[in-house]
PDB file of N, CA and C in Angstrom:
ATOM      1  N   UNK A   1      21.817   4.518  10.614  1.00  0.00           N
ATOM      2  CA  UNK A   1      22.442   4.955   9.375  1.00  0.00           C
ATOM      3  C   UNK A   1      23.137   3.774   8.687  1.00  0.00           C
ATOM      4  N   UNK A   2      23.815   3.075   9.150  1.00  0.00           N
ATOM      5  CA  UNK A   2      24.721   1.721   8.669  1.00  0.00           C
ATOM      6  C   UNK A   2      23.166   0.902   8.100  1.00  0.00           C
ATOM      7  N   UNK A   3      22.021   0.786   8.601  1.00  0.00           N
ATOM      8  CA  UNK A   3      21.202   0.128   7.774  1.00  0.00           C
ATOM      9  C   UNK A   3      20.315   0.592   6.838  1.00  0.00           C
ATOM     10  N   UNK A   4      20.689   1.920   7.040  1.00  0.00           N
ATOM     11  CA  UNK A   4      20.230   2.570   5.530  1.00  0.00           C
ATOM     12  C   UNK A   4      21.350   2.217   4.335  1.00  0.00           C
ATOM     13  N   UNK A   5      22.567   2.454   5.024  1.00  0.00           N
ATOM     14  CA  UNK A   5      23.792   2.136   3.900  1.00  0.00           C
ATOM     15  C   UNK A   5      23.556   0.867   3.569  1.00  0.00           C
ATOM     16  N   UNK A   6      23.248  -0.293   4.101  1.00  0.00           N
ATOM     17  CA  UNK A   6      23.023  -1.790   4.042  1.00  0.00           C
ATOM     18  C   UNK A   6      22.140  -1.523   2.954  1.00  0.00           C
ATOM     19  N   UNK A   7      21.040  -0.882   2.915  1.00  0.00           N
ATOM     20  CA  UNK A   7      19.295  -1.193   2.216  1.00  0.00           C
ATOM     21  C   UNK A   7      19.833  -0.639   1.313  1.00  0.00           C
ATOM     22  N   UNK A   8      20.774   0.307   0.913  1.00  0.00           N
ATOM     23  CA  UNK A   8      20.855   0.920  -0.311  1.00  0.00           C
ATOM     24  C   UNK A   8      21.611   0.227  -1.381  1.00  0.00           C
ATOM     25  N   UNK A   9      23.301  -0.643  -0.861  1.00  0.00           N
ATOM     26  CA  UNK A   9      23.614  -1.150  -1.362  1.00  0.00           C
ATOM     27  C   UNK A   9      23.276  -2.889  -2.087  1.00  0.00           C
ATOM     28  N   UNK A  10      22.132  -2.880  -1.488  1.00  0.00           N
ATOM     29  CA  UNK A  10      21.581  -4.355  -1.776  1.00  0.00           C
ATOM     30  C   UNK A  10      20.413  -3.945  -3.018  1.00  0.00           C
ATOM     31  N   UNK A  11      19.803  -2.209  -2.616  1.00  0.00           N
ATOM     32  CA  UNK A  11      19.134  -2.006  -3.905  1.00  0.00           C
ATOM     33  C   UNK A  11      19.349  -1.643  -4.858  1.00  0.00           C
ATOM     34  N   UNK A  12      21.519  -1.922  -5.084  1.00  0.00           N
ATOM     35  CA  UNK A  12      22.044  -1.486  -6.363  1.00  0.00           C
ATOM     36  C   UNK A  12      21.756  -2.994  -7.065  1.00  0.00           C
ATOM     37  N   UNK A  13      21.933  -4.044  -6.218  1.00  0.00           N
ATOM     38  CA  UNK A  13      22.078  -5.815  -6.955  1.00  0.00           C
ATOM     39  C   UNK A  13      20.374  -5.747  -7.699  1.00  0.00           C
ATOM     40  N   UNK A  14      19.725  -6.033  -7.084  1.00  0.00           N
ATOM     41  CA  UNK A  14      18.315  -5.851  -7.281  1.00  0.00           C
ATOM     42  C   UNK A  14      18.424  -5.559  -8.808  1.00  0.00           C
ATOM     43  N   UNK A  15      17.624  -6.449  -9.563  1.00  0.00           N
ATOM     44  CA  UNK A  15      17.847  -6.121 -11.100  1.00  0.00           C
ATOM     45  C   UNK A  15      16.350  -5.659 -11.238  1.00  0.00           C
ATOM     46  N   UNK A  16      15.531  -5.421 -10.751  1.00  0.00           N
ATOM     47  CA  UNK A  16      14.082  -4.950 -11.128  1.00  0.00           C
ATOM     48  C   UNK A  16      13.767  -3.834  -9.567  1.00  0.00           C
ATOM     49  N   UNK A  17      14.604  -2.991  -9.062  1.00  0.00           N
ATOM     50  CA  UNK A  17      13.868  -2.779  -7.920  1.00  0.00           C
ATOM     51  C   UNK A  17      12.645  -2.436  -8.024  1.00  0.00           C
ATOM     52  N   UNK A  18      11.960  -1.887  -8.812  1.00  0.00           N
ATOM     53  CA  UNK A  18      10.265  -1.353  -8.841  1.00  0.00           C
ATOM     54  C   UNK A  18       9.233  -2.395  -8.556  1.00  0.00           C
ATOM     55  N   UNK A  19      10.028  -3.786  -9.352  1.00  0.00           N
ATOM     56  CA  UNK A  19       9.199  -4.774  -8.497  1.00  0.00           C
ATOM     57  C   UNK A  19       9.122  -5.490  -7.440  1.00  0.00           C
ATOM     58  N   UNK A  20      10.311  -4.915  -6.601  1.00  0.00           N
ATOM     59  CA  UNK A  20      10.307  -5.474  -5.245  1.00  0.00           C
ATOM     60  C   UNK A  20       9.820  -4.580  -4.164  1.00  0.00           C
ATOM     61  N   UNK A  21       9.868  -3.097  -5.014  1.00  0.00           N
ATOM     62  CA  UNK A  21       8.845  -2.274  -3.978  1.00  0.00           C
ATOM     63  C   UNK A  21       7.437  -2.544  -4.279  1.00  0.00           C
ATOM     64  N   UNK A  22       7.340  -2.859  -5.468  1.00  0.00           N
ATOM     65  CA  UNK A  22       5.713  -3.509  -5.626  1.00  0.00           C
ATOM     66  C   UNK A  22       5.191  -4.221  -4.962  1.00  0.00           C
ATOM     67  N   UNK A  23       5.848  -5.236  -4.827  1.00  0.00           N
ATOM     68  CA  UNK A  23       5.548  -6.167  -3.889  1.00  0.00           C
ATOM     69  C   UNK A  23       5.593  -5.814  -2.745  1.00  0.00           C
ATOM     70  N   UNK A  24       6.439  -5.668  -2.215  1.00  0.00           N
ATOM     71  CA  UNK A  24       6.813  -4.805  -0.351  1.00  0.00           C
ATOM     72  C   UNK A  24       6.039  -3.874  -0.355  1.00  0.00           C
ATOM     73  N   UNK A  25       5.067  -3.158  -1.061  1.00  0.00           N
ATOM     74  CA  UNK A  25       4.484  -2.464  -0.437  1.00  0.00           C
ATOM     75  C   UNK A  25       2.866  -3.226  -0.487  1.00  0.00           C
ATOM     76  N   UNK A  26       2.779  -3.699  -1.170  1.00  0.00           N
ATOM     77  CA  UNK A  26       1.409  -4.602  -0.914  1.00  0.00           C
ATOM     78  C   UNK A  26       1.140  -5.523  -0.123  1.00  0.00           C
ATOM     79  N   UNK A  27       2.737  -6.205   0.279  1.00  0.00           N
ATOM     80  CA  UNK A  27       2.577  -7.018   1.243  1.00  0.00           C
ATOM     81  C   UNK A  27       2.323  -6.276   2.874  1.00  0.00           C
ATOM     82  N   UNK A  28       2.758  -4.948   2.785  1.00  0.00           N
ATOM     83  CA  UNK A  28       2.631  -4.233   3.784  1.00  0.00           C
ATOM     84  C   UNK A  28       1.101  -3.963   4.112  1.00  0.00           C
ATOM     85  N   UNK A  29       0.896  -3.501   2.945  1.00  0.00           N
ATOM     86  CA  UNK A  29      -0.592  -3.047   3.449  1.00  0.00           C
ATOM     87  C   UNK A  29      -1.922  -4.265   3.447  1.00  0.00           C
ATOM     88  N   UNK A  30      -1.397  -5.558   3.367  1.00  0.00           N
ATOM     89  CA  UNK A  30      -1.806  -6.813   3.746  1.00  0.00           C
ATOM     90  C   UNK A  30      -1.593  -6.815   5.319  1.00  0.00           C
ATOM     91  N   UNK A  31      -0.395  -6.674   5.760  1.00  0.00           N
ATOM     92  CA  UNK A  31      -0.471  -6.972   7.062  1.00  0.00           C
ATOM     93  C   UNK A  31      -1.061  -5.893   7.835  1.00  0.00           C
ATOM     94  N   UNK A  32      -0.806  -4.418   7.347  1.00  0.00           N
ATOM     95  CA  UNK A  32      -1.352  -3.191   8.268  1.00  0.00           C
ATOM     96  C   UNK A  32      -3.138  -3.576   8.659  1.00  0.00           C
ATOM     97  N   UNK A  33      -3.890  -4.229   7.077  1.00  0.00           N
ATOM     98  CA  UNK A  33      -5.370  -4.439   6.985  1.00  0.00           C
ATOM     99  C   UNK A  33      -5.346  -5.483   8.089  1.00  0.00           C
ATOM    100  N   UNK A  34      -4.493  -6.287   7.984  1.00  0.00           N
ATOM    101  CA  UNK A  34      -5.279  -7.472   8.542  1.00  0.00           C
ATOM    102  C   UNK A  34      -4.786  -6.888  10.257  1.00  0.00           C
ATOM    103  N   UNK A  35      -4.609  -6.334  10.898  1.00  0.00           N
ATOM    104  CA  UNK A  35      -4.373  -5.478  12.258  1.00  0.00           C
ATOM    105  C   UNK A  35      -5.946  -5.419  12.497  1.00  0.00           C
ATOM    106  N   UNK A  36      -6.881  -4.829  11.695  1.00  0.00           N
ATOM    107  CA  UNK A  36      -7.958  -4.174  11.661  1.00  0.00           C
ATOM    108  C   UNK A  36      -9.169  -5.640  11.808  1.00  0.00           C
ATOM    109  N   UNK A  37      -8.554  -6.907  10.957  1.00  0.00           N
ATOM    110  CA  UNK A  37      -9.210  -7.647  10.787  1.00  0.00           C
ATOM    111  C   UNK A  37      -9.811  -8.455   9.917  1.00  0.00           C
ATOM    112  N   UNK A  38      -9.010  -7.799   8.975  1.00  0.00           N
ATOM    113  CA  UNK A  38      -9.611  -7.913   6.959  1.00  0.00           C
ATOM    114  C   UNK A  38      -8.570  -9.573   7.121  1.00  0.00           C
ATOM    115  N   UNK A  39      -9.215 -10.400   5.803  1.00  0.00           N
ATOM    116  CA  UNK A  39      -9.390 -11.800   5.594  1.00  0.00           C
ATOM    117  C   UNK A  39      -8.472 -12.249   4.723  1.00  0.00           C
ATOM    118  N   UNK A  40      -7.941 -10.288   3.722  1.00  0.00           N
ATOM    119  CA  UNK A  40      -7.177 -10.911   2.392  1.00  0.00           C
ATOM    120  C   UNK A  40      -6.197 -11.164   2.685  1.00  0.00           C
ATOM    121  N   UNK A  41      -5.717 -12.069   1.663  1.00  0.00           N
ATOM    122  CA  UNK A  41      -3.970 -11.779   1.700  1.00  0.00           C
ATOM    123  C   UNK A  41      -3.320 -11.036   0.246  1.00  0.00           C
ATOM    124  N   UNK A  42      -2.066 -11.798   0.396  1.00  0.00           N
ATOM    125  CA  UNK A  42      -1.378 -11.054  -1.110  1.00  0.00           C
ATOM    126  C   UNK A  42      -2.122 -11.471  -2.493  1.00  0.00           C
ATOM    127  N   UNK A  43      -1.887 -13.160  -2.422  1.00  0.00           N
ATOM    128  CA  UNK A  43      -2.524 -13.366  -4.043  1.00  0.00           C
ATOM    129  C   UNK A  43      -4.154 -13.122  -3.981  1.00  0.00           C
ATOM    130  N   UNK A  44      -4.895 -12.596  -3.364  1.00  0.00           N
ATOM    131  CA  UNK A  44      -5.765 -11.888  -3.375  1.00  0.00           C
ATOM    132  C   UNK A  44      -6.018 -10.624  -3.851  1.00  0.00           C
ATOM    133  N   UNK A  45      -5.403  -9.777  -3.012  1.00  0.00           N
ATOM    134  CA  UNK A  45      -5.022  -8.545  -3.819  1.00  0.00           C
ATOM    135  C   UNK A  45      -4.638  -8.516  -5.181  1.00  0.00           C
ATOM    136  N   UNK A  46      -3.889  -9.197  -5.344  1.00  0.00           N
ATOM    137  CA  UNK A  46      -2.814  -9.548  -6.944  1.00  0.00           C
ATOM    138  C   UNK A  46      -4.545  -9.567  -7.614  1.00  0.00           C
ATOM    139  N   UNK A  47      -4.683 -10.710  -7.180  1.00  0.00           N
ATOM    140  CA  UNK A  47      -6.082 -11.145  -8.325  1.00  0.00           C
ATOM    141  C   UNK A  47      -6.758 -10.213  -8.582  1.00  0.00           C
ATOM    142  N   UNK A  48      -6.846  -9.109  -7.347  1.00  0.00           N
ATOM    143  CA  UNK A  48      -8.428  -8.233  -7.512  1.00  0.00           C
ATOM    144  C   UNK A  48      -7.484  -6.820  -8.349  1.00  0.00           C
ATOM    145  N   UNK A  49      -6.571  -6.652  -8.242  1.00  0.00           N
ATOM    146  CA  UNK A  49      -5.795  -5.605  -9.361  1.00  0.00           C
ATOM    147  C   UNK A  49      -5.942  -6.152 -10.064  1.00  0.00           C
ATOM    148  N   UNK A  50      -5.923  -7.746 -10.793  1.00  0.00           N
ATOM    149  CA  UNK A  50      -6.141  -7.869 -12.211  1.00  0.00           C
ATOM    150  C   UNK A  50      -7.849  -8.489 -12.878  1.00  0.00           C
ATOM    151  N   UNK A  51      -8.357  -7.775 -11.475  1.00  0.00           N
ATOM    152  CA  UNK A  51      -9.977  -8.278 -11.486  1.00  0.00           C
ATOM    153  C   UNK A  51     -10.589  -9.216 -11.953  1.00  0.00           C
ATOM    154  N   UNK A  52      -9.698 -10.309 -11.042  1.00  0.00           N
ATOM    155  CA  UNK A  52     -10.126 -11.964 -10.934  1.00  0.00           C
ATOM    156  C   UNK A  52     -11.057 -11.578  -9.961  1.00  0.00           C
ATOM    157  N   UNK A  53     -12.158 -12.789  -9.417  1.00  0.00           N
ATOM    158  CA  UNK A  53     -12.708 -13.067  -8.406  1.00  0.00           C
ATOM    159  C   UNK A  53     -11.507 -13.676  -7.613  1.00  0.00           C
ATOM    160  N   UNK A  54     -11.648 -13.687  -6.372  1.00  0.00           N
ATOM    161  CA  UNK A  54     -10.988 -14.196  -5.041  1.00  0.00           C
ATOM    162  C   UNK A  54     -11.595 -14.909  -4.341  1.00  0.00           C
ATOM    163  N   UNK A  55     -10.898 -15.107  -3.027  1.00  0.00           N
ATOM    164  CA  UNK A  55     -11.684 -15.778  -2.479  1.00  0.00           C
ATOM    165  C   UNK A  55     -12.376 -15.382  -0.831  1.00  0.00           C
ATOM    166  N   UNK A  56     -12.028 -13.834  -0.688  1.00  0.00           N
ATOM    167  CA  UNK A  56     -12.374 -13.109   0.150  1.00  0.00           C
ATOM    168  C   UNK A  56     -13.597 -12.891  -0.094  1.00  0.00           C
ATOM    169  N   UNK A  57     -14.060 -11.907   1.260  1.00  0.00           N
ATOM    170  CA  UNK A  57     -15.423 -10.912   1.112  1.00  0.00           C
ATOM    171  C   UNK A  57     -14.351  -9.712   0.040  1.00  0.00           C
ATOM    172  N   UNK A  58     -15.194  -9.238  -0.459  1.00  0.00           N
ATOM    173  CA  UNK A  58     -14.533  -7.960  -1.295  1.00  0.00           C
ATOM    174  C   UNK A  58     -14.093  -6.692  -0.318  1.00  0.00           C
ATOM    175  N   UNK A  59     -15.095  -6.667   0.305  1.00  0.00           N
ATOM    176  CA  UNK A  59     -14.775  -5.647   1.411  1.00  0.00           C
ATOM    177  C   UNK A  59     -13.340  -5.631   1.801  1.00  0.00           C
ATOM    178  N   UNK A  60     -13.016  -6.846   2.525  1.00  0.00           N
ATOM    179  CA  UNK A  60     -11.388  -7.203   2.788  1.00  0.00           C
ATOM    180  C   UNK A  60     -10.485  -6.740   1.419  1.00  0.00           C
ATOM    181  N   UNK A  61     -11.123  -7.198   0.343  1.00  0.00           N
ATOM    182  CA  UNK A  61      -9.556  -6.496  -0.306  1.00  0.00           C
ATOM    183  C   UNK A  61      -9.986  -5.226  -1.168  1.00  0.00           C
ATOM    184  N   UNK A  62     -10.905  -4.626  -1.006  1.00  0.00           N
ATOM    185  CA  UNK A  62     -11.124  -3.193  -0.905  1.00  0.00           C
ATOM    186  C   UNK A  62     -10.182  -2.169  -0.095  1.00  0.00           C
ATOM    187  N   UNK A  63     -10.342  -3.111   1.294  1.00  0.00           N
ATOM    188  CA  UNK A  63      -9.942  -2.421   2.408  1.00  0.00           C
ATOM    189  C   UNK A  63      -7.903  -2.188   2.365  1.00  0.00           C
ATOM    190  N   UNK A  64      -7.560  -3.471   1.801  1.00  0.00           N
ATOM    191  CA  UNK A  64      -6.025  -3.284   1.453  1.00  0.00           C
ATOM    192  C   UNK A  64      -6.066  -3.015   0.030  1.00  0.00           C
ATOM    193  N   UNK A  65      -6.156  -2.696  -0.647  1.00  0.00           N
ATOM    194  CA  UNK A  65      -6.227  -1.597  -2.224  1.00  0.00           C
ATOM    195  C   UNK A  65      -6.491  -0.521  -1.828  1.00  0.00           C
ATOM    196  N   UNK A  66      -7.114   0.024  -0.620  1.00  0.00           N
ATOM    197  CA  UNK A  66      -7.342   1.094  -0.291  1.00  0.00           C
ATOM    198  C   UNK A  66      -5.619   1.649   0.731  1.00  0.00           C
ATOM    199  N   UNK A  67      -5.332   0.606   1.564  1.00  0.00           N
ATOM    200  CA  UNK A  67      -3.660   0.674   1.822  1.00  0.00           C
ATOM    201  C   UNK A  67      -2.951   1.302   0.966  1.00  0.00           C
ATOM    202  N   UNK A  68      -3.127   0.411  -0.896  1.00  0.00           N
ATOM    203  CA  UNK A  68      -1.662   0.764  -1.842  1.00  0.00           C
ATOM    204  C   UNK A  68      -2.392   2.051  -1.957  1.00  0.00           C
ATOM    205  N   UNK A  69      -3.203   2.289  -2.165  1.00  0.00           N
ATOM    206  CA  UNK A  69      -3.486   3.387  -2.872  1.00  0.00           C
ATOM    207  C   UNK A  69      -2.795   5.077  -2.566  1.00  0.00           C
ATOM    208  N   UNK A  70      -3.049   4.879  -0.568  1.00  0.00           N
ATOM    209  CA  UNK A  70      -2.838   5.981   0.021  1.00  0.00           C
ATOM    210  C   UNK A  70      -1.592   5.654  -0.371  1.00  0.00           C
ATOM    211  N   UNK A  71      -0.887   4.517   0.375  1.00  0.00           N
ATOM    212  CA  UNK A  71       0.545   5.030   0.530  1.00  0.00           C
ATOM    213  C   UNK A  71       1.059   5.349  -0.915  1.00  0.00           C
ATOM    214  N   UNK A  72       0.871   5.083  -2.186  1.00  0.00           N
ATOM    215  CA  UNK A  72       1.127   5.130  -3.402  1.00  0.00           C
ATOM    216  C   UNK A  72       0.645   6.480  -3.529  1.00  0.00           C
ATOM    217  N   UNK A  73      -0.315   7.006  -3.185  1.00  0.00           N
ATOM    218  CA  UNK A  73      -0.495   9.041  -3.330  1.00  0.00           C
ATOM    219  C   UNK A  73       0.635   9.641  -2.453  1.00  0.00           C
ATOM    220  N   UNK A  74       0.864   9.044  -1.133  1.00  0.00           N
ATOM    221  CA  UNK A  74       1.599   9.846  -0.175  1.00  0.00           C
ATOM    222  C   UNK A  74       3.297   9.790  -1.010  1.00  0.00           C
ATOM    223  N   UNK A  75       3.696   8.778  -1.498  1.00  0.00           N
ATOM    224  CA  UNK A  75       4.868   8.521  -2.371  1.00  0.00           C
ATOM    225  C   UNK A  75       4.950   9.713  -3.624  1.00  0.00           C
ATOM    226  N   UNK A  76       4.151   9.635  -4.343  1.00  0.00           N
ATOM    227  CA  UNK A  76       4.172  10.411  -5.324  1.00  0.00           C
ATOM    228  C   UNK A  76       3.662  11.538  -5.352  1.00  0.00           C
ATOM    229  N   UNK A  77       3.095  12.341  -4.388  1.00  0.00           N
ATOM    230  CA  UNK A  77       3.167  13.689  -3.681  1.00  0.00           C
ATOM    231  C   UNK A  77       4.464  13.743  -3.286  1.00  0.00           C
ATOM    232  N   UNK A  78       5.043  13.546  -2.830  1.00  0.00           N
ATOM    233  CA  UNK A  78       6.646  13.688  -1.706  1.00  0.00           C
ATOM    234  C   UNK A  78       7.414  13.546  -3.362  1.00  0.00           C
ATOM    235  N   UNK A  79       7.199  12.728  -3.927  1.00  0.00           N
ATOM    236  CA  UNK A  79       8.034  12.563  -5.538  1.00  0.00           C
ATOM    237  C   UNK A  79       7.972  13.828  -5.993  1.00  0.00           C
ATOM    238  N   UNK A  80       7.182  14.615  -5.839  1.00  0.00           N
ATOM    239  CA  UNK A  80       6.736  16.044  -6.469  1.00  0.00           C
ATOM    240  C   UNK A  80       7.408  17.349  -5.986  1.00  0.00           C
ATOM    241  N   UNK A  81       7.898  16.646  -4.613  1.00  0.00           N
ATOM    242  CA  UNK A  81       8.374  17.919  -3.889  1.00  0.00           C
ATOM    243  C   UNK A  81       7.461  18.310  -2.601  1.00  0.00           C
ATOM    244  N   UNK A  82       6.353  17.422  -2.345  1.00  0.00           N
ATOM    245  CA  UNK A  82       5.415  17.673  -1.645  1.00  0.00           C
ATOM    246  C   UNK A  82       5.794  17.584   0.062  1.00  0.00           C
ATOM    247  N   UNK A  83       6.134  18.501   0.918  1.00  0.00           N
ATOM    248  CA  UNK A  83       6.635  17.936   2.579  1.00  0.00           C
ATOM    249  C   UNK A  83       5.824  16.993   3.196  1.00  0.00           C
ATOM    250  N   UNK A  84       6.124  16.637   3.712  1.00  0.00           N
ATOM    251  CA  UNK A  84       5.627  15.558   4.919  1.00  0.00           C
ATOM    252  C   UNK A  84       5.084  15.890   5.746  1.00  0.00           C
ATOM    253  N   UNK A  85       3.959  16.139   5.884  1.00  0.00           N
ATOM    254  CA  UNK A  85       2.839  17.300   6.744  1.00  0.00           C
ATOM    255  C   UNK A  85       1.859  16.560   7.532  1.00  0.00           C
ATOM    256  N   UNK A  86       0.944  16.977   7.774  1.00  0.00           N
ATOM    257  CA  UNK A  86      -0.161  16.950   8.659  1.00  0.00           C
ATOM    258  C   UNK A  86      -1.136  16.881   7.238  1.00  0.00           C
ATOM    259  N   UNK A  87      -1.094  17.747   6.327  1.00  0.00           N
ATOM    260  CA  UNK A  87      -1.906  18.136   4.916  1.00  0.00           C
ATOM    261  C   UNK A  87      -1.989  16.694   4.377  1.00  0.00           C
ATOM    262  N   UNK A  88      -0.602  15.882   4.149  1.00  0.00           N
ATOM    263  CA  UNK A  88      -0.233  15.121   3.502  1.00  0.00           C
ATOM    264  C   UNK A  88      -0.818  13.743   4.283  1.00  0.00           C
ATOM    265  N   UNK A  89      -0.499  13.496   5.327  1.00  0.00           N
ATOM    266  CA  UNK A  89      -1.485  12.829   6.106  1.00  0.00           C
ATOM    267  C   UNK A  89      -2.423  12.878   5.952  1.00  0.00           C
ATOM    268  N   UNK A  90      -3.667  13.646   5.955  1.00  0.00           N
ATOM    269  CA  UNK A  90      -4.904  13.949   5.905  1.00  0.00           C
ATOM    270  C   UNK A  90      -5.164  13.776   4.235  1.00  0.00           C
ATOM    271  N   UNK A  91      -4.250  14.037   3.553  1.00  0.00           N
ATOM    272  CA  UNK A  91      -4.756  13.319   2.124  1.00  0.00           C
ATOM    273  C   UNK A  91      -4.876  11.988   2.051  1.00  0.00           C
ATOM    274  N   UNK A  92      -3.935  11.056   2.375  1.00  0.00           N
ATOM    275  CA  UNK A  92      -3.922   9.667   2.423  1.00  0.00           C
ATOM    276  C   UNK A  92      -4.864   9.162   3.601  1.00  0.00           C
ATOM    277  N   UNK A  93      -4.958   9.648   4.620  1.00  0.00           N
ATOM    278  CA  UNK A  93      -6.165   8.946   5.143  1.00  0.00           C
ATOM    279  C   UNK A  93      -7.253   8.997   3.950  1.00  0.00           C
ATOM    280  N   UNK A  94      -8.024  10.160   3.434  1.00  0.00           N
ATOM    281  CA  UNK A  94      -8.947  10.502   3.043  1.00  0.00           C
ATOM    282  C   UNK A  94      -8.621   9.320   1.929  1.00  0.00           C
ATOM    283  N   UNK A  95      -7.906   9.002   1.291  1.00  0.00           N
ATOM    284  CA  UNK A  95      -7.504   8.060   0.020  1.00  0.00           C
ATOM    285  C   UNK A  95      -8.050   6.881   0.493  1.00  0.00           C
ATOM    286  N   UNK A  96      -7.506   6.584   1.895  1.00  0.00           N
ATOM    287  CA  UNK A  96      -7.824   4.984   2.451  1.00  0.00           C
ATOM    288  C   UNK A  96      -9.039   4.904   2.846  1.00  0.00           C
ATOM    289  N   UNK A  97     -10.151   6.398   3.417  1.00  0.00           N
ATOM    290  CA  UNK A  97     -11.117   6.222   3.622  1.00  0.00           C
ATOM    291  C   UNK A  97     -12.133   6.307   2.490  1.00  0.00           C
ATOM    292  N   UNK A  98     -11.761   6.343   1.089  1.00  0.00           N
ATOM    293  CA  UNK A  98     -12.429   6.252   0.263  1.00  0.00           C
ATOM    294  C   UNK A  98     -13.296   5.336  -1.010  1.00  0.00           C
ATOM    295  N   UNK A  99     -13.233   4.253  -0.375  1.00  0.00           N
ATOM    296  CA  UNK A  99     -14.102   3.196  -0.764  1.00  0.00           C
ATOM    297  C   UNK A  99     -13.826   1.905   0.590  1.00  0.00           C
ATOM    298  N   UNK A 100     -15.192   1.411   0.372  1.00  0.00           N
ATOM    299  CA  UNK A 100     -15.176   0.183   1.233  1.00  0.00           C
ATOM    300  C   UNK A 100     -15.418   0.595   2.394  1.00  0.00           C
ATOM    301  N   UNK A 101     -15.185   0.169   3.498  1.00  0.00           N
ATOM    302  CA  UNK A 101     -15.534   0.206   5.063  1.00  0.00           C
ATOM    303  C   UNK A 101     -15.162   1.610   5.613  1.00  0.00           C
ATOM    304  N   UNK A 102     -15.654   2.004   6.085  1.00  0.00           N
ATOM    305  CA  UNK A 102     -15.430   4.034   6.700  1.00  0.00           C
ATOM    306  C   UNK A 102     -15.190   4.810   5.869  1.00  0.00           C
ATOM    307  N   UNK A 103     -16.408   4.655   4.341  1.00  0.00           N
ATOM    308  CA  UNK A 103     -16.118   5.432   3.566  1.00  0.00           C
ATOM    309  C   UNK A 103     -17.430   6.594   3.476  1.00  0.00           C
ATOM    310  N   UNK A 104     -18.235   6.236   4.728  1.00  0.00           N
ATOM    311  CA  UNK A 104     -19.255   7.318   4.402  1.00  0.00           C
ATOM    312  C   UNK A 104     -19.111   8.053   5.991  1.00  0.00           C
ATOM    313  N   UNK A 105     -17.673   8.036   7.018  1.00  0.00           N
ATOM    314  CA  UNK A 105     -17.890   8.177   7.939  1.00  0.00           C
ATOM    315  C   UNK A 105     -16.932  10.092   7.468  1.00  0.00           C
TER     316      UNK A 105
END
């Protein structure tokens, strides 16, 4: 609890917080992909949201765009009022399994 009170009061200083969860959450799902094995990193991703070429296989940053994506549905379901379920789980997998690598499994 004291480091929730910590995280909260540091996200009153924060003069943009939306863009530091932007970031923190992409950097997250950079590291969750690369667990699996994927090649991208951050300014990769960055590039392929603003649909530069990179310098990955695409697959790799398919595979973390497919990261923001879920966790960015699972966020804004719960924003809605939506519980924290088994349902809600099974939506965001289905999000992450929906393009790129285990998307026809």
């Amino acid at each position: 609890m004291l480091e929730l009170g910590r995280l909260d009061s540091v996200s009153l200083l924060l003069p943009a917080p939306e863009l530091f969860l932007y970031t923190y959450v992409r950097r997250e799902a950079v590291l969750s992909s690369q667990i699996e094995g994927t090649q991208s990193s951050l300014s990769d991703l960055l590039l392929f949201e603003l649909e530069e070429p990179g310098g990955v296989p695409l697959n790799d940053v398919v595979e973390v765009s497919n990261h923001v994506a879920a966790l960015e549905h699972g966020l804004k379901r719960m924003q809605e009022g939506f519980p924290l379920s088994n349902r809600l789980i099974r939506e965001m997998h289905a999000e992450l399994l929906s393009r790129g690598r285990g998307n026809g499994v």
